[in-house]
Protein backbone atom coordinates (compact mmCIF):
# COMPACT_ATOMS: atom_id res chain seq x y z
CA UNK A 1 0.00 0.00 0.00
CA UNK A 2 2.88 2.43 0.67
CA UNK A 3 4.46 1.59 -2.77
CA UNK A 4 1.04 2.29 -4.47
CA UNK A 5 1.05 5.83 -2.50
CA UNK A 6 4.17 6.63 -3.06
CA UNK A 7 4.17 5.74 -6.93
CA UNK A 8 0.61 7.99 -6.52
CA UNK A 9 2.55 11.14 -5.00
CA UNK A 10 5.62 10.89 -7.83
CA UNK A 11 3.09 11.37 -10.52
CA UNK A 12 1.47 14.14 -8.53
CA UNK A 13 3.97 16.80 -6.67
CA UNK A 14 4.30 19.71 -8.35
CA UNK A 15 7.55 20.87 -6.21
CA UNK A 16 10.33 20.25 -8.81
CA UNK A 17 12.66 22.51 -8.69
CA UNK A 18 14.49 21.71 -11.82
CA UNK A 19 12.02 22.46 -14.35
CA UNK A 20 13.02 25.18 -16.61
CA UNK A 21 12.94 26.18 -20.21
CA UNK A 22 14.93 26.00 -23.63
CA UNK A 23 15.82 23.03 -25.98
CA UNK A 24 16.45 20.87 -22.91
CA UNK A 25 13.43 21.29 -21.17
CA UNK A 26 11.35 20.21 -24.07
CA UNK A 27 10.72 17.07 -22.14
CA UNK A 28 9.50 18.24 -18.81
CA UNK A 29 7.59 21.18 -20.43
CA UNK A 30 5.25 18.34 -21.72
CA UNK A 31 4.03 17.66 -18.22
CA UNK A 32 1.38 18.68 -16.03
CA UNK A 33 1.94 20.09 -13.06
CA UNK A 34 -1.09 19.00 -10.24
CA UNK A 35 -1.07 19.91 -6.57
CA UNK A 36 1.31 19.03 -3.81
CA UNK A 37 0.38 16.34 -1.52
CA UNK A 38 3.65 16.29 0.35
CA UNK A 39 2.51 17.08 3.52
CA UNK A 40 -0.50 14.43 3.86
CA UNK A 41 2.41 12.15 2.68
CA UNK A 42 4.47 12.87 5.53
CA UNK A 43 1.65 11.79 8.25
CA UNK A 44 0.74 8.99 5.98
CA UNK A 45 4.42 7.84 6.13
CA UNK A 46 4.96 8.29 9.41
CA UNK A 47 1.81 6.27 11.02
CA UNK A 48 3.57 3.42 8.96
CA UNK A 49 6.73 4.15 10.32
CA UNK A 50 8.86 4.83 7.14
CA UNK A 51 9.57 6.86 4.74
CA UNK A 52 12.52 9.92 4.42
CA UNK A 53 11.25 13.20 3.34
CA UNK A 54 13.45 14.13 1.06
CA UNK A 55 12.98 11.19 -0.75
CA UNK A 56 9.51 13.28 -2.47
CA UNK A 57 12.31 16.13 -3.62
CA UNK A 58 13.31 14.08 -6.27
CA UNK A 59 12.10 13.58 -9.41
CA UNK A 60 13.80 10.62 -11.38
CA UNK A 61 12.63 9.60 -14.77
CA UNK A 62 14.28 6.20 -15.87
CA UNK A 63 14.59 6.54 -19.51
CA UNK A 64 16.86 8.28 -21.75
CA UNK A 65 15.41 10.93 -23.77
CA UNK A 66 18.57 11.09 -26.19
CA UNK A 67 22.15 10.55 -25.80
CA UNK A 68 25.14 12.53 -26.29
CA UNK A 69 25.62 10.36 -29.60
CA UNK A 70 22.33 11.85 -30.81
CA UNK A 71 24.45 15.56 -30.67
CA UNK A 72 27.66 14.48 -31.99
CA UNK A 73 29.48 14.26 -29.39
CA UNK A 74 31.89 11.07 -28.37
CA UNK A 75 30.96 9.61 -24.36
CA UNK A 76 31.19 6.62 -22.22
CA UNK A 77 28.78 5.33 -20.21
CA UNK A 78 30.39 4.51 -16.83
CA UNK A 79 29.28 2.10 -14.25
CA UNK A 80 30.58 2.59 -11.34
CA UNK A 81 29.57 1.88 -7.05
CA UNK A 82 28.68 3.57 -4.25
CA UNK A 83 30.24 2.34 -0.87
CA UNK A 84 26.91 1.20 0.43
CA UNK A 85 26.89 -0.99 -2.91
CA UNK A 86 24.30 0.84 -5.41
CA UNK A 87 25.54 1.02 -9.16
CA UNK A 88 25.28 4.08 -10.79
CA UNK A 89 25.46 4.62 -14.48
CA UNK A 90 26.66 8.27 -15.84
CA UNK A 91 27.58 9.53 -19.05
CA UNK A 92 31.54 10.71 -19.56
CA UNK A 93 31.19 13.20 -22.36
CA UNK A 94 35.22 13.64 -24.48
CA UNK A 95 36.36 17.02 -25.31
CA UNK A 96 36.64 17.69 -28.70
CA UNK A 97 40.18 18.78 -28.86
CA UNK A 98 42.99 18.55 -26.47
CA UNK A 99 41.14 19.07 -23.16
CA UNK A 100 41.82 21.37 -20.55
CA UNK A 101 40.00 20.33 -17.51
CA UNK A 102 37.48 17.49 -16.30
CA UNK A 103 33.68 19.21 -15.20
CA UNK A 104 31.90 16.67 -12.87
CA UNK A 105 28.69 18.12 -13.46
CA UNK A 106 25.60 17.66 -10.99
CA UNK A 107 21.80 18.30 -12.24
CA UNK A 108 19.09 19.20 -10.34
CA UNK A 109 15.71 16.95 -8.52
CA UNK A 110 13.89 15.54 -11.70
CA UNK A 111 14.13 13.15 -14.75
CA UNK A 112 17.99 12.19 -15.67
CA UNK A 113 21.03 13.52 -17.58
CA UNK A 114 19.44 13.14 -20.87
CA UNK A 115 17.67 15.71 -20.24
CA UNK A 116 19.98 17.97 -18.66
CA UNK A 117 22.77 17.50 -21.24
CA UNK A 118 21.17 20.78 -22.68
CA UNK A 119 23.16 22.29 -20.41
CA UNK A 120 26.73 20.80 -20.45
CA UNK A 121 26.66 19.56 -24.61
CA UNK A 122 28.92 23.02 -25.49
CA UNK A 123 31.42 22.29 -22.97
CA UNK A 124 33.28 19.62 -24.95
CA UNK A 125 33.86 21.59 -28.03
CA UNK A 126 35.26 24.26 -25.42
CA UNK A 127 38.00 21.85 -24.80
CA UNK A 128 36.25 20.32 -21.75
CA UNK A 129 35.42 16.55 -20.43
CA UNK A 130 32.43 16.82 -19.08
CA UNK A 131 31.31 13.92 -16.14
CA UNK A 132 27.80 13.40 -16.23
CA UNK A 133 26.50 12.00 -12.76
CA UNK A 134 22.98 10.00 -12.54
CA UNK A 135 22.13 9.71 -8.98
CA UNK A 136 20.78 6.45 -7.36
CA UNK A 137 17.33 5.94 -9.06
CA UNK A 138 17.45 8.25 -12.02
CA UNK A 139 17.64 7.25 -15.45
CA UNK A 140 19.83 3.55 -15.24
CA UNK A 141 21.34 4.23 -12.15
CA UNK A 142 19.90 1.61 -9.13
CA UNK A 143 18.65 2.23 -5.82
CA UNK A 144 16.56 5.38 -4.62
CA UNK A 145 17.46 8.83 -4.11
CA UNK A 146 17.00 10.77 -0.73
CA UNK A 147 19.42 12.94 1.34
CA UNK A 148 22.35 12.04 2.71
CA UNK A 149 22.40 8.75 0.49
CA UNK A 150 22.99 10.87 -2.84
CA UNK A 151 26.11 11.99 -1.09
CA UNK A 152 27.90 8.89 -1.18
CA UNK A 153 26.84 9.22 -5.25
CA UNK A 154 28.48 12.41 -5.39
CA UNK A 155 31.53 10.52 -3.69
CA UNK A 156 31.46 7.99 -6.20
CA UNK A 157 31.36 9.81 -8.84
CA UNK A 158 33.92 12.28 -7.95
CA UNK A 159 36.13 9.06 -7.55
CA UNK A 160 35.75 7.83 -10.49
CA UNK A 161 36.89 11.39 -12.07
CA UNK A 162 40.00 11.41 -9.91
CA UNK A 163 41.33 7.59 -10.71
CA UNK A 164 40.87 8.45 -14.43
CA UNK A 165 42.42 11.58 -14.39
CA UNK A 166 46.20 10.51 -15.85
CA UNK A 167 46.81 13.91 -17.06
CA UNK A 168 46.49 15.71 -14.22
CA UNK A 169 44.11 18.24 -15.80
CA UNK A 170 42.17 20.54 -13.09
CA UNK A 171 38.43 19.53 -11.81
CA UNK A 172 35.50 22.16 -11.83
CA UNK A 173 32.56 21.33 -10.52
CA UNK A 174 29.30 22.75 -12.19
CA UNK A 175 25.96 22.33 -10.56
CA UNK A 176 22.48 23.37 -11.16
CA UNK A 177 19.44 23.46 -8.55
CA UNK A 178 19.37 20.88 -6.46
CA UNK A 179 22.56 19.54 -7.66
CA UNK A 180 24.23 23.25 -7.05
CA UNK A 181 22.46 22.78 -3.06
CA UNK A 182 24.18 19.54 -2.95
CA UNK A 183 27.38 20.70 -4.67
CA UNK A 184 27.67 23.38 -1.48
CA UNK A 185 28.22 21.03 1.40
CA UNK A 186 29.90 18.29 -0.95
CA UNK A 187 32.90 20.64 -2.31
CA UNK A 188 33.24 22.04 1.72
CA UNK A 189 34.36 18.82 2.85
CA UNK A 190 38.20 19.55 3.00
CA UNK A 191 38.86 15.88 0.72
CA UNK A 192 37.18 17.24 -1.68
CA UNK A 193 38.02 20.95 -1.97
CA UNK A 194 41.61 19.84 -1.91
CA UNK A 195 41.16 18.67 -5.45
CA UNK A 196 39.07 21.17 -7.03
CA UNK A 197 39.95 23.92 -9.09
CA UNK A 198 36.63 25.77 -8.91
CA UNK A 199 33.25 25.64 -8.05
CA UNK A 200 30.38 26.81 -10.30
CA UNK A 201 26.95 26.72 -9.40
CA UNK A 202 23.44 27.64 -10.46
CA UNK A 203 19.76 28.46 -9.37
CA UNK A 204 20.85 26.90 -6.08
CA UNK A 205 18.54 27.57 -2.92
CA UNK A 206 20.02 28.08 0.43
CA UNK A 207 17.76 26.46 2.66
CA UNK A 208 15.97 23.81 2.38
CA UNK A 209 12.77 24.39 4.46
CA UNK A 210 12.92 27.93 3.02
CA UNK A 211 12.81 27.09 -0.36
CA UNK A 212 9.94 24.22 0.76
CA UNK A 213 7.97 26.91 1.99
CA UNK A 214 7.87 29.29 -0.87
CA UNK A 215 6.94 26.13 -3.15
CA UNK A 216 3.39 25.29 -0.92
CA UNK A 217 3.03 29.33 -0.49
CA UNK A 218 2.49 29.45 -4.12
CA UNK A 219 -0.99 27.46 -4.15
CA UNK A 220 -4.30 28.15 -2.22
CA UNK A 221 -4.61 25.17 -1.83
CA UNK A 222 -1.25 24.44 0.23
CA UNK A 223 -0.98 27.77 1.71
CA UNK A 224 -1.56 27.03 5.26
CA UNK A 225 0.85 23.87 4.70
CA UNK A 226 3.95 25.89 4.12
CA UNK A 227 5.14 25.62 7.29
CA UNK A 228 4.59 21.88 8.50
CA UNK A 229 5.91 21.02 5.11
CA UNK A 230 9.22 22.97 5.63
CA UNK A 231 9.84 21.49 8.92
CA UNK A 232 9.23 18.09 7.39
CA UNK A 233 11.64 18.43 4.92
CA UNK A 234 14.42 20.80 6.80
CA UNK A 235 17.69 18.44 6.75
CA UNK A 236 21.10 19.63 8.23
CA UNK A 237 22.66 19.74 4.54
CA UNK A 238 21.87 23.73 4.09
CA UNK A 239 24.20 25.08 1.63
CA UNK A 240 23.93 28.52 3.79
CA UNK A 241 26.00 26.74 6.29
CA UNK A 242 28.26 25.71 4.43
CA UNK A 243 29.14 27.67 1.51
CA UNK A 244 32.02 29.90 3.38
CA UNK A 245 34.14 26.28 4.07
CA UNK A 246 34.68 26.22 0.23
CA UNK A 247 37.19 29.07 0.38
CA UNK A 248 39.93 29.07 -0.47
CA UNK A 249 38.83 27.64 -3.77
CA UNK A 250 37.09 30.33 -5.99
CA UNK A 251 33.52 30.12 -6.34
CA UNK A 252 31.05 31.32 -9.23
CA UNK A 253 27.35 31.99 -8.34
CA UNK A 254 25.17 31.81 -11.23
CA UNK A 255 21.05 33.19 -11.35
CA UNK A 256 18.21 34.50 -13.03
CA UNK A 257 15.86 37.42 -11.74
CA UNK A 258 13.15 36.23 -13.41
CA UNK A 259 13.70 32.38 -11.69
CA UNK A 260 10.36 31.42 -10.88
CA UNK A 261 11.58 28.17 -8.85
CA UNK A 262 14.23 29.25 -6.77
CA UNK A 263 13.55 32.99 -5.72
CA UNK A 264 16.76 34.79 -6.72
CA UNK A 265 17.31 36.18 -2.58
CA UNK A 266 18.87 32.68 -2.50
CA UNK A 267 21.73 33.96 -4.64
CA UNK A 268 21.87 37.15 -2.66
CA UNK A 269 22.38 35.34 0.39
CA UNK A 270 24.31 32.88 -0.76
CA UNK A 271 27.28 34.77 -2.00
CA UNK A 272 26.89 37.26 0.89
CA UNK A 273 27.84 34.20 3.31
CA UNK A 274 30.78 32.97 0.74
CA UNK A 275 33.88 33.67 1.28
CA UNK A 276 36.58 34.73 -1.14
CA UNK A 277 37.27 34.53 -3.64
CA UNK A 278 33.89 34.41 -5.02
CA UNK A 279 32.33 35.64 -7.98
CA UNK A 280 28.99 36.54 -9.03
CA UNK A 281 26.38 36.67 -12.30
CA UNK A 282 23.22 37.57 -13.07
CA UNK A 283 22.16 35.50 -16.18
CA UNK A 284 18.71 35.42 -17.69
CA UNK A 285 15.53 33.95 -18.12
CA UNK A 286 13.48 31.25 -16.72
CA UNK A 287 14.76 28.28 -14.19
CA UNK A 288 18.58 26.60 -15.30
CA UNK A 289 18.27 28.03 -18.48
CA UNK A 290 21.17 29.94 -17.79
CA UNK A 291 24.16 27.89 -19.92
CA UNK A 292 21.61 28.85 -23.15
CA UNK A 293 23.17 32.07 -22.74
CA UNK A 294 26.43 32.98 -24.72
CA UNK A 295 27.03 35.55 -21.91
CA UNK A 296 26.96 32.85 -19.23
CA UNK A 297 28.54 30.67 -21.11
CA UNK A 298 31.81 32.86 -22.17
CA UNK A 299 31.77 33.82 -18.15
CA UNK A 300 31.99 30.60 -16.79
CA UNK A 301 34.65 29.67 -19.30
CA UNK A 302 37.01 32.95 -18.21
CA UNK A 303 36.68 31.73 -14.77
CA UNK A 304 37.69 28.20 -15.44
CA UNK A 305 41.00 29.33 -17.47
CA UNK A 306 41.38 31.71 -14.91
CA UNK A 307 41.71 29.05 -12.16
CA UNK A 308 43.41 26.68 -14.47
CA UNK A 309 45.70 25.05 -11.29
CA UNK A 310 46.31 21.54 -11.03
CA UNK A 311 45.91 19.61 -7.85
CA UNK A 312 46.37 16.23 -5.76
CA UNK A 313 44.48 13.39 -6.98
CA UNK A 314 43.08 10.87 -4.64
């Protein structure tokens, strides 16, 4: 019965806070949006005794709309394992020319990287490898998603990059949305930022419960929910605590005044709390459709060749 209800609530929340516009969107453009239920699925999981909330914050769709091949562009798909055991399977996108760095590249809370390749399918003829991570339950990755699991994804993922890294050639991570909120606490985690070169991220939120809130504010009908719902889902992952441990390694905040999913204050205080160096710009247009932008795009390459340095491996 919980399977059936939970299966029920996936085809009906409307909170997904990657949905945006241009050639890559195509795909979630097509669906309806119907009213959240996330709250009623809270008690409902609780009297049973087990679900996680953020489980219902992602949105994973298992099939591949296209695949890099479809665009031209040379890849690998790469299996590779968590260290609680779940396989993942991610896309490893070749630069076009000699490359000159390795983006491990984290989308945001619904369907899978084929349909957020929209936003990464330039880098390689920049000169760029691009790793594409699927987390746990989205397109043929196993397992489900829900927070802190997805961080040992991010781990694995970020392993993989480093053991096939021969070259030496400096890391970037790039995130949008969700993936830019998980990016936060992932690249402060002093492993990590040791082997960065530069952090780039998009549309990202910085609190959780806030950014739960302002999704049931937007509905009459879930108005007067906003605020169970946000303690329900409030997790100690906030990227507003964690943002200023990524110093010293630079930091780029992408977003959009007219972002209708993640209210661009989160941007504000984001890069208010970061620490430098840190770097900010305003792109435009509707929800991650920021890398359709020549402007954005020229901007985040500069700051990649600009923080071109080569560190450890694992």
């Amino acid at each position: 019965m919980l399977t059936i209800f939970k299966d029920f609530l996936a085809a009906s929340l409307s909170f997904k806070l990657s949905v945006g516009v241009g050639p890559q969107r195509a795909y979630s453009n097509t669906k309806k949006r119907r009213t959240p239920l996330l709250l009623f699925t809270a008690v409902f999981c609780i009297s049973l005794g087990g679900c996680s909330a953020t489980q219902f914050i992602f949105f994973p769709a298992k099939g591949y709309l296209r695949t890099p091949e479809h665009l031209g562009i040379q890849y690998q798909q790469i299996s590779h394992q968590t260290e609680d055991g779940v396989t993942l399977q991610s896309w490893y996108l070749k630069a076009q020319h000699k490359p000159q760095g390795i983006i491990y590249f984290l989308h945001g809370n619904a369907e899978n990287i084929s349909t957020h390749i929209g936003s990464v399918h330039w880098l390689p003829a920049a000169g760029y490898d691009v790793f594409m991570l699927d987390y746990r339950g989205f397109g043929k990755s196993d397992g489900l998603a829900k927070i802190p699991s997805v961080f040992s994804d991010l781990n694995s993922g970020f392993q993989w990059v480093q053991s096939h890294n021969p070259n030496q050639l400096p890391v970037y991570i790039i995130a949008q949305s969700l993936g830019a909120s998980l990016a936060v606490p992932f690249a402060a985690n002093p492993e990590i930022r040791s082997k960065i070169s530069g952090i780039a991220i998009d549309a990202a939120f910085a609190n959780y419960a806030d950014v739960t809130r302002h999704a049931f504010s937007k509905h009459w009908l879930t108005w007067l929910l906003q605020y169970p719902a946000a303690w329900w889902i409030s997790n100690p992952y906030n990227p507003i605590d964690f943002i200023e441990q990524i110093s010293p390694v630079p930091i780029l905040i992408f977003h959009s005044e007219q972002d209708a999913v993640i209210p661009f204050h989160n941007a504000d205080l984001l890069y208010k709390k970061a620490a430098e160096p840190k770097y900010f710009f305003m792109s435009k247009g509707p929800h991650i459709a920021t890398f359709n932008q020549s402007s954005a795009r020229d901007r985040l390459l500069k700051f990649m060749r600009a923080n071109a340095t080569v560190v450890e491996s694992l």
